[in-house]
Protein backbone atom coordinates (compact mmCIF):
# COMPACT_ATOMS: atom_id res chain seq x y z
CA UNK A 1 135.24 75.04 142.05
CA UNK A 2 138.72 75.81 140.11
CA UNK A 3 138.88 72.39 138.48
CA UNK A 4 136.31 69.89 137.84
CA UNK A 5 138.75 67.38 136.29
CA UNK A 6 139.22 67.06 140.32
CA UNK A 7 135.93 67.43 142.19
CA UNK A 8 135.87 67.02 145.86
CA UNK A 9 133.61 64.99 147.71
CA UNK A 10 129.76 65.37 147.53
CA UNK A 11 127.90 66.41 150.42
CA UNK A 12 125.18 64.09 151.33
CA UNK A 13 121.49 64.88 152.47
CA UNK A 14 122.29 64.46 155.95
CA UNK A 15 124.83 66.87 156.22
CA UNK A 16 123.13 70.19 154.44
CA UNK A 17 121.87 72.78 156.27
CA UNK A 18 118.24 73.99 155.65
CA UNK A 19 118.35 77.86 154.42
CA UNK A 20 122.33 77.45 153.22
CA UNK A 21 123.57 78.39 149.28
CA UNK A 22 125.53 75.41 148.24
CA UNK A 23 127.83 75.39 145.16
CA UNK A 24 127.67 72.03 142.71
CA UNK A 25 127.18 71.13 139.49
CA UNK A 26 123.88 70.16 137.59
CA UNK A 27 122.52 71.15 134.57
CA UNK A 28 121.07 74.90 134.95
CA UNK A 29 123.14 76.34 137.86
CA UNK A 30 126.16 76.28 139.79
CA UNK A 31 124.21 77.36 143.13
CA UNK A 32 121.62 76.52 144.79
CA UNK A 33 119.75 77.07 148.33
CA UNK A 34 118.66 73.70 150.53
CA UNK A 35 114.97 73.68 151.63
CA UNK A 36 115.00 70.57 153.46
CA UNK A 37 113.78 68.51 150.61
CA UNK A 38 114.90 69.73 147.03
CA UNK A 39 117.39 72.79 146.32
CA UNK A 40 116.16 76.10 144.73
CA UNK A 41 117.92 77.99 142.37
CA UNK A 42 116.89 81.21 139.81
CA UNK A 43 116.95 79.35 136.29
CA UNK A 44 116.72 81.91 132.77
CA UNK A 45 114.63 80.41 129.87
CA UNK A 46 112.88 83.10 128.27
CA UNK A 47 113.37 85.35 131.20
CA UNK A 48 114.41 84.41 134.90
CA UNK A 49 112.02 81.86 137.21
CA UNK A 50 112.18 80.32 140.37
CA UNK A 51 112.96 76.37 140.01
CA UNK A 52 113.76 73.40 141.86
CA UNK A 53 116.03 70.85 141.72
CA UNK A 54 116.66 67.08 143.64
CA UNK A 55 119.39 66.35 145.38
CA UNK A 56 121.58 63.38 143.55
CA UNK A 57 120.97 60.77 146.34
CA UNK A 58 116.72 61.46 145.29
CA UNK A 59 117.48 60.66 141.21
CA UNK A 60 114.48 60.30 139.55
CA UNK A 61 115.97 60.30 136.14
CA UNK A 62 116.02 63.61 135.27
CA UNK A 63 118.51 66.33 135.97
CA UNK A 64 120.15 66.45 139.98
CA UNK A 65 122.10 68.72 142.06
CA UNK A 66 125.71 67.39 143.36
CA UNK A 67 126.41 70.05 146.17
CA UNK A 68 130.53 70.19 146.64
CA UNK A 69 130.95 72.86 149.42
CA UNK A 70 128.93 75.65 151.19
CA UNK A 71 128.99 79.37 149.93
């Protein structure tokens, strides 16, 4: 993603592929990995971690992936 003052379309749930690195936007990372249900990304505080992340169409109010295009 060269320029976010033009982002391209979102991909929606239906269309990700379990297994597949995705890059998006969202608070802690750029990329993440789609298990089916919520993404999965390395996140650093205080040393690196394994997290998880929803996808934007599951909001729950706190912070969400937008996936733009497949890595």
């Amino acid at each position: 993603m060269k320029n976010l003052k033009t982002l391209p379309t979102p991909i929606s749930k239906k269309d990700l592929v379990i297994g597949k690195k995705y890059s998006g936007i969202c608070r802690n990372t750029s990329e993440a990995v789609w298990n089916g249900k919520v993404f999965e990304y390395k996140r650093y505080k205080f040393g690196f971690f394994d997290d998880t992340i929803n996808h934007y169409e599951d909001d729950d109010g706190y912070d969400v992936f937008v996936p733009f295009e497949r890595c």
